[in-house]
C-alpha atoms as a PDB file:
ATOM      1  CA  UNK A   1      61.028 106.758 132.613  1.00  0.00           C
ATOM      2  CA  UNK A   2      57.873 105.877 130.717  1.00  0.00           C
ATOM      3  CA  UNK A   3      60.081 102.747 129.348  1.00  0.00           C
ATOM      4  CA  UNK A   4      61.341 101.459 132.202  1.00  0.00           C
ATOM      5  CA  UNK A   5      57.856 101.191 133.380  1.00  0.00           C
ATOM      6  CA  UNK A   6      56.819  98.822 130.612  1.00  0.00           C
ATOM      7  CA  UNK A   7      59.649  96.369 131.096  1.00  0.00           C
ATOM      8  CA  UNK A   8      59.325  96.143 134.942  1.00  0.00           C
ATOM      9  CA  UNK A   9      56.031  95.147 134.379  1.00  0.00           C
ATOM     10  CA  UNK A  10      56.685  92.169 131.519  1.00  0.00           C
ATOM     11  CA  UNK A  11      59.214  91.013 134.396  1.00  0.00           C
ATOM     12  CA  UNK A  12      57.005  91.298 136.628  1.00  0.00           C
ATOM     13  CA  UNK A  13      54.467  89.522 134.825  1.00  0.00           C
ATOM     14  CA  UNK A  14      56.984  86.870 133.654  1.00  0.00           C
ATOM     15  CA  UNK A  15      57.984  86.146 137.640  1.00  0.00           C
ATOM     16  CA  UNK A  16      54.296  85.751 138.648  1.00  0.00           C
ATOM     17  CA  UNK A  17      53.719  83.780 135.579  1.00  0.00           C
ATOM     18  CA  UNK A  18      56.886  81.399 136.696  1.00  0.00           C
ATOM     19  CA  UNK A  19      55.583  81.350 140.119  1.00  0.00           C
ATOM     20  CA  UNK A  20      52.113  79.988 138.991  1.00  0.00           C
ATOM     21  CA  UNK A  21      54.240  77.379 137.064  1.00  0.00           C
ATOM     22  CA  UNK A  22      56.271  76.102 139.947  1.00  0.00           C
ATOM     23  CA  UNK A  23      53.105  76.304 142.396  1.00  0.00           C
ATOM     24  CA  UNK A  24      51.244  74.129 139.853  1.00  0.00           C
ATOM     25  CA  UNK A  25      53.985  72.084 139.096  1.00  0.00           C
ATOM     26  CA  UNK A  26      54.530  71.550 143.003  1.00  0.00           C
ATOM     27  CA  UNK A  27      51.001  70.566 143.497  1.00  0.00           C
ATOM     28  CA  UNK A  28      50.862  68.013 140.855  1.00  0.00           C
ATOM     29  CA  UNK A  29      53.761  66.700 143.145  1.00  0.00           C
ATOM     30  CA  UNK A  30      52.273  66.134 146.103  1.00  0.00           C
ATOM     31  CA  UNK A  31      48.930  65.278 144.557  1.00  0.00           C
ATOM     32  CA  UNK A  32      50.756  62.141 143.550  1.00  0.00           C
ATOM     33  CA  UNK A  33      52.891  61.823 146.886  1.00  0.00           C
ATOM     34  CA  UNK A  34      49.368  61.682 148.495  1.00  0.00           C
ATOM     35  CA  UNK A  35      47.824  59.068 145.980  1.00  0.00           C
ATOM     36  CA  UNK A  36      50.886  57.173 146.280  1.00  0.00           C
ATOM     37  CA  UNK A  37      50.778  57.278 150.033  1.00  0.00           C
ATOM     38  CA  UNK A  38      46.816  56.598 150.177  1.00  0.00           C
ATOM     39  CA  UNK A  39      47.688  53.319 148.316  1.00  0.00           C
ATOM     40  CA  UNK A  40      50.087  52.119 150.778  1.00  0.00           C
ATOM     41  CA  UNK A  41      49.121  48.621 152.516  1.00  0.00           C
ATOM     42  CA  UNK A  42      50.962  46.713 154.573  1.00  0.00           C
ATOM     43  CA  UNK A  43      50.142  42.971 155.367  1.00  0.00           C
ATOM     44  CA  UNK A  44      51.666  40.275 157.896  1.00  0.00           C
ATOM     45  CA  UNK A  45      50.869  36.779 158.457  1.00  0.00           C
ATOM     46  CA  UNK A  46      52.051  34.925 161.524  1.00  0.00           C
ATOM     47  CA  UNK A  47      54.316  32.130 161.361  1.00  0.00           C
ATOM     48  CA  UNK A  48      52.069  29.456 160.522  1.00  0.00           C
ATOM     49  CA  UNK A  49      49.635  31.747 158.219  1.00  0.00           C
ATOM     50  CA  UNK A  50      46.644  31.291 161.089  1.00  0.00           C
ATOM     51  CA  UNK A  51      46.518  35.339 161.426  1.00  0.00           C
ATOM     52  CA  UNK A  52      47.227  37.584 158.562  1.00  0.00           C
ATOM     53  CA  UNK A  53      46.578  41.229 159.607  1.00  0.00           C
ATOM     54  CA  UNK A  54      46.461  44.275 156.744  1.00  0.00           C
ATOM     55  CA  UNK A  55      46.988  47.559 157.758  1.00  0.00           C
ATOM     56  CA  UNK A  56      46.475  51.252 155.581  1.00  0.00           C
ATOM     57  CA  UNK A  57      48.876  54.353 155.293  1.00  0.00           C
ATOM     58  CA  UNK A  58      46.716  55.645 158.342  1.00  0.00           C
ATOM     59  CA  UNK A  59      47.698  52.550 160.272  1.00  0.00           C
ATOM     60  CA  UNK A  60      44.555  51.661 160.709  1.00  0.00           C
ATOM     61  CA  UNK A  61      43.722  47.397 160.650  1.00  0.00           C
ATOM     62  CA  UNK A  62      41.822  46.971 157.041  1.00  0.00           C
ATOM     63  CA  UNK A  63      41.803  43.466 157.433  1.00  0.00           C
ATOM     64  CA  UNK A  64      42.121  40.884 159.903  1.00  0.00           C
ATOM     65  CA  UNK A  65      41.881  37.092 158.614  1.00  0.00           C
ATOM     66  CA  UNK A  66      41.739  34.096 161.002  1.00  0.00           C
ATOM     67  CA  UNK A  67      42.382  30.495 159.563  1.00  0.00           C
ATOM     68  CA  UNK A  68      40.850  27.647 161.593  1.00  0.00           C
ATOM     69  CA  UNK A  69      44.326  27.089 163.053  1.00  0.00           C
ATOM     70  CA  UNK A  70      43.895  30.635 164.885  1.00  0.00           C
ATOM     71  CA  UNK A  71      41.151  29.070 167.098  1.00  0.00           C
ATOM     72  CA  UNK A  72      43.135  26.334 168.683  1.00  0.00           C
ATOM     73  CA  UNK A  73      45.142  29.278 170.454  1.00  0.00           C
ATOM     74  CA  UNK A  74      44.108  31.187 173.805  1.00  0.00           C
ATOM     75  CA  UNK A  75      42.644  34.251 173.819  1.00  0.00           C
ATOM     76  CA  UNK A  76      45.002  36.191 175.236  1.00  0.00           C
ATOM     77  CA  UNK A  77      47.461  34.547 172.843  1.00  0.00           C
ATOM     78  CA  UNK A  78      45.859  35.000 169.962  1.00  0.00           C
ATOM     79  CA  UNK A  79      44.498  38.855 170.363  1.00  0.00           C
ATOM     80  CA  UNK A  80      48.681  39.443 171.694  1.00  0.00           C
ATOM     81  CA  UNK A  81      49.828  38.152 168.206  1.00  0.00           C
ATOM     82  CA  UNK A  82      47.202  39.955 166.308  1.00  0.00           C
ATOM     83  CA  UNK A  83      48.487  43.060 168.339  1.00  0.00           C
ATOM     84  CA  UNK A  84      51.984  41.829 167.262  1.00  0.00           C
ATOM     85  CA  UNK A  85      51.031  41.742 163.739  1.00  0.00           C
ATOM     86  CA  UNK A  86      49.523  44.836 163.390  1.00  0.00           C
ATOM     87  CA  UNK A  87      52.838  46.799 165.352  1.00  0.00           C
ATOM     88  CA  UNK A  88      54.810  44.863 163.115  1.00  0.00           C
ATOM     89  CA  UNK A  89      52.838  45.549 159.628  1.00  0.00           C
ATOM     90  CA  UNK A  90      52.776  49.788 161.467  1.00  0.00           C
ATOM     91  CA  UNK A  91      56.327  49.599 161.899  1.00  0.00           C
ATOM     92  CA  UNK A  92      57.378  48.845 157.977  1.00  0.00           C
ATOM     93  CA  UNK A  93      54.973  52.347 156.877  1.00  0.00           C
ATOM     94  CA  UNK A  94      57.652  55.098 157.501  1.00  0.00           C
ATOM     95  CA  UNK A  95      59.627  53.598 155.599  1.00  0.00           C
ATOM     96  CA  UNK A  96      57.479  53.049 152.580  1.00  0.00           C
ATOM     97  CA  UNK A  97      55.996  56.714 152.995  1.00  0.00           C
ATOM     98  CA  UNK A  98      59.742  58.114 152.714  1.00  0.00           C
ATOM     99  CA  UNK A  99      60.160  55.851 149.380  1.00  0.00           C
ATOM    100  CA  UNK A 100      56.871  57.672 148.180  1.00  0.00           C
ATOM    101  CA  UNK A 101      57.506  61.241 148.996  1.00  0.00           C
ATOM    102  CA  UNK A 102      61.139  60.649 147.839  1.00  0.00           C
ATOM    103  CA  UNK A 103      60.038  59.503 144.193  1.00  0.00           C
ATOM    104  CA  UNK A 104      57.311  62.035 143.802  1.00  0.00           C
ATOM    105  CA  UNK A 105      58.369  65.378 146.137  1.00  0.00           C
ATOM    106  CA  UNK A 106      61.919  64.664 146.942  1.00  0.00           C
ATOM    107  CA  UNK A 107      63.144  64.684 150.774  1.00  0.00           C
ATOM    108  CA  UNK A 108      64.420  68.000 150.752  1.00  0.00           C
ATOM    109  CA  UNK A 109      61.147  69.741 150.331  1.00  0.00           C
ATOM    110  CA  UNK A 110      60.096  70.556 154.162  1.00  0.00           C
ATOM    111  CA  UNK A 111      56.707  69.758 153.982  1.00  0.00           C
ATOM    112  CA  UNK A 112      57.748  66.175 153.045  1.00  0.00           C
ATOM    113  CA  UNK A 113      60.300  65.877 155.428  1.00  0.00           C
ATOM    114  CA  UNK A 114      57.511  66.938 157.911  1.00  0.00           C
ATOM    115  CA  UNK A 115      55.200  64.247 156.288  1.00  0.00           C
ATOM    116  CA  UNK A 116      57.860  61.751 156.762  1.00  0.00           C
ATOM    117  CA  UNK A 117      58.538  62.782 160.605  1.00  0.00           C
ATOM    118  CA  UNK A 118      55.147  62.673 161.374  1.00  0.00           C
ATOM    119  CA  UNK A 119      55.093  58.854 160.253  1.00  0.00           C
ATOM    120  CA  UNK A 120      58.329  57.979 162.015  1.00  0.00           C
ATOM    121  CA  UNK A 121      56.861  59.422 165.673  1.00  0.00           C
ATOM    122  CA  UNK A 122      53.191  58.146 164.863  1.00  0.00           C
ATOM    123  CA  UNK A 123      54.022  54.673 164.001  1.00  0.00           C
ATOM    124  CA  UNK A 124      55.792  51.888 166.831  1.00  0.00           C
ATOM    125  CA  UNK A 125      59.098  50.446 166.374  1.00  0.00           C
ATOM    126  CA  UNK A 126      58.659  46.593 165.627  1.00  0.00           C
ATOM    127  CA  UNK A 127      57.571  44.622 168.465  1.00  0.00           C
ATOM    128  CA  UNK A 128      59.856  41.438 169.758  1.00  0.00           C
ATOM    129  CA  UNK A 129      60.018  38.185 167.539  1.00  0.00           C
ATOM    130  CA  UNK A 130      57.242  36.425 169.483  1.00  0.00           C
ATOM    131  CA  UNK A 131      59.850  33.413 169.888  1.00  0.00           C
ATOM    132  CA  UNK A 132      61.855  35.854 172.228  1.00  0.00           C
ATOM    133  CA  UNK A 133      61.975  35.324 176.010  1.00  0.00           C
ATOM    134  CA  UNK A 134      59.553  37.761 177.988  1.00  0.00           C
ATOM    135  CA  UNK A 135      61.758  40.486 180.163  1.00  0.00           C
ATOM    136  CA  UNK A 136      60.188  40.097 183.500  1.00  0.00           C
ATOM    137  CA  UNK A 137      57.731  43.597 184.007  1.00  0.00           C
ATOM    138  CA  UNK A 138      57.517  43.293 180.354  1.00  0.00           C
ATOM    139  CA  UNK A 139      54.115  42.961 178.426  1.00  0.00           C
ATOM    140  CA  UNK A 140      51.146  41.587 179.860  1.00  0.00           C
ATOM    141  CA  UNK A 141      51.299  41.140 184.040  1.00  0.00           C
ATOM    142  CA  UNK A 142      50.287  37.590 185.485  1.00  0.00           C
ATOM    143  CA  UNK A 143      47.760  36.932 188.201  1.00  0.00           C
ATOM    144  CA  UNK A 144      48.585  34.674 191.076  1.00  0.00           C
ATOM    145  CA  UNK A 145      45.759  33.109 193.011  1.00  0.00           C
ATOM    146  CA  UNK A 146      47.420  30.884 196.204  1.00  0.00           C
ATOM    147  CA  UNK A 147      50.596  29.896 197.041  1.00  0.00           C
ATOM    148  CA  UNK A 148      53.531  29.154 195.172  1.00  0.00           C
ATOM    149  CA  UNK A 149      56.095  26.850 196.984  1.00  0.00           C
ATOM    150  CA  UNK A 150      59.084  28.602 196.320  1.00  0.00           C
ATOM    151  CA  UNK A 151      57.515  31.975 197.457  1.00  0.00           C
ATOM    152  CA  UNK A 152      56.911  32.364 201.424  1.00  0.00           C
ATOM    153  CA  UNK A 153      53.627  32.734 202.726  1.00  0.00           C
ATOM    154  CA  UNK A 154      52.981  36.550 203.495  1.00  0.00           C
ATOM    155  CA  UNK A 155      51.736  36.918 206.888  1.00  0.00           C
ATOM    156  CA  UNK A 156      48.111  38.004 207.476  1.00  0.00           C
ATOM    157  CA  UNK A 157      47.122  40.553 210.550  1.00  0.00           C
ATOM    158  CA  UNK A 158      45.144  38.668 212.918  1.00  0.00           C
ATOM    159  CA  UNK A 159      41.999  39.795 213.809  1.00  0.00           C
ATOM    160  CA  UNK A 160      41.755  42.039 216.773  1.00  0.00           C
ATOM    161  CA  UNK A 161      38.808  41.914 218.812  1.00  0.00           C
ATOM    162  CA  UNK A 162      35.954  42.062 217.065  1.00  0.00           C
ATOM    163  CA  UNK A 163      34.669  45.796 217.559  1.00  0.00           C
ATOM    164  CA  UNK A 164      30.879  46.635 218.673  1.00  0.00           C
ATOM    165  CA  UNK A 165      28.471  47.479 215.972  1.00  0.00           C
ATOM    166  CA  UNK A 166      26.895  50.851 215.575  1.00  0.00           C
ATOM    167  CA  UNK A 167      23.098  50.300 216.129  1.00  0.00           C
ATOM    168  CA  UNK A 168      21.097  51.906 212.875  1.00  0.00           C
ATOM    169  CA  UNK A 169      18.994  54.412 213.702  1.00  0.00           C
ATOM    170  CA  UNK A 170      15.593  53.940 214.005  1.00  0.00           C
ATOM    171  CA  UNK A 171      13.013  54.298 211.690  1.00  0.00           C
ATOM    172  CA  UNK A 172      10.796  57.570 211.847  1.00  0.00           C
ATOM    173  CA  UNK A 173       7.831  56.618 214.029  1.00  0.00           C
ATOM    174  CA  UNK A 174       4.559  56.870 212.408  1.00  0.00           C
ATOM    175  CA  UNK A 175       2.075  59.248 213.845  1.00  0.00           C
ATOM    176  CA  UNK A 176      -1.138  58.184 215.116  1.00  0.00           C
ATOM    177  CA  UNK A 177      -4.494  60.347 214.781  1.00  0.00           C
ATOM    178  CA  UNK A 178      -4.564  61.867 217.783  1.00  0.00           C
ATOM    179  CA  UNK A 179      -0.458  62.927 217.742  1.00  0.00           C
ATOM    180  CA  UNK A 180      -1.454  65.892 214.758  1.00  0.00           C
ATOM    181  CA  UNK A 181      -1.497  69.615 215.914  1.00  0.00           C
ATOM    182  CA  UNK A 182      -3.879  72.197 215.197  1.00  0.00           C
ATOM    183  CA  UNK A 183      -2.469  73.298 212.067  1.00  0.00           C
ATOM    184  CA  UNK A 184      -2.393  69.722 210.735  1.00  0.00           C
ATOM    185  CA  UNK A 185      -5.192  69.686 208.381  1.00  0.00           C
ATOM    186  CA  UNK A 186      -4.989  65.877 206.880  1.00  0.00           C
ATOM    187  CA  UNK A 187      -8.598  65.297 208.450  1.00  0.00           C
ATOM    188  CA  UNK A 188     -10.360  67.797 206.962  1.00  0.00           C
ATOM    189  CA  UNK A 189     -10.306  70.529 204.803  1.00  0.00           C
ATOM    190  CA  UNK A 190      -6.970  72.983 204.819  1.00  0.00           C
ATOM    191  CA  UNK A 191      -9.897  75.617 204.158  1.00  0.00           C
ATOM    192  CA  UNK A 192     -11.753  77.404 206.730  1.00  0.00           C
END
């Protein structure tokens, strides 16, 4: 009995000891996944170079370069295809995070296929090719101001007759000296 004691406990010690070894050796893992994904950058550049937007891992815009070409463009052009860029250069970052936790964890490990989920519902789907005809309700929604001739005029209510004004109230009237009561004491002393 006294025996058996002493080799439970070496295989005891032996499992713990192989657990440490596995725990450390997953940790160097995803130390790297994580440098490896902290590195990631993604950059896009519009058609004619002009814009050239640089996003992080986080998604976040680490760099936004304008040429002198950029400022011929309107401004709700040109902040739309900066937008465009940056969805675009978001888009491409699940991808390159699976590629990372896949050479460093491996995909089957859950907490990488969580890390890899997260990116896919965090980050858009590619935006439209700007060269792509607007759906109508699509994007940004145009203002009108008068009449266009192939839309009928809308009919305005006339004006009914006109209605009589309410009369303000009238100011508080001030009081004289001789309108005060006998407990007013504003002309002499409140002490007698």
């Amino acid at each position: 009995m006294h025996e058996d004691f002493g080799t439970d406990i070496g295989a005891a010690e032996r499992m713990v000891r192989e657990w440490q070894e596995r725990a450390a050796e997953k940790a160097e893992k995803f130390g790297r996944m994580q440098q490896r994904i902290e590195q990631i950058s993604v950059t896009e550049s519009s058609r004619d170079d002009a814009i050239q937007v640089t996003v992080g891992s986080n998604g976040i815009l680490r760099n936004l370069q304008l040429s002198e070409k950029a400022g011929n463009r309107p401004m709700a052009k040109l902040s739309a295809e900066i937008m465009r860029l940056v969805q675009a250069a978001q888009a491409k970052l699940p991808d390159l995070m699976e590629q990372a936790v896949a050479d460093t964890v491996g995909l089957d490990d859950p907490a990488a296929q969580h890390v890899v989920g997260r990116a896919r519902e965090q980050f858009p789907d590619p935006p439209e090719d700007e060269d792509e005809p607007r759906r109508p309700g699509s994007g940004v929604q145009e203002m009108r101001f008068g009449i266009d001739d192939d839309e009928e005029p809308q009919q305005r209510p006339r004006p009914t007759a006109p209605q009589q004004r309410k009369q303000p109230p009238a100011p508080p009237r001030r009081r004289g000296p001789d309108d005060f009561d006998d407990e007013d004491f504003s002309s002499g002393s409140f002490l007698r």
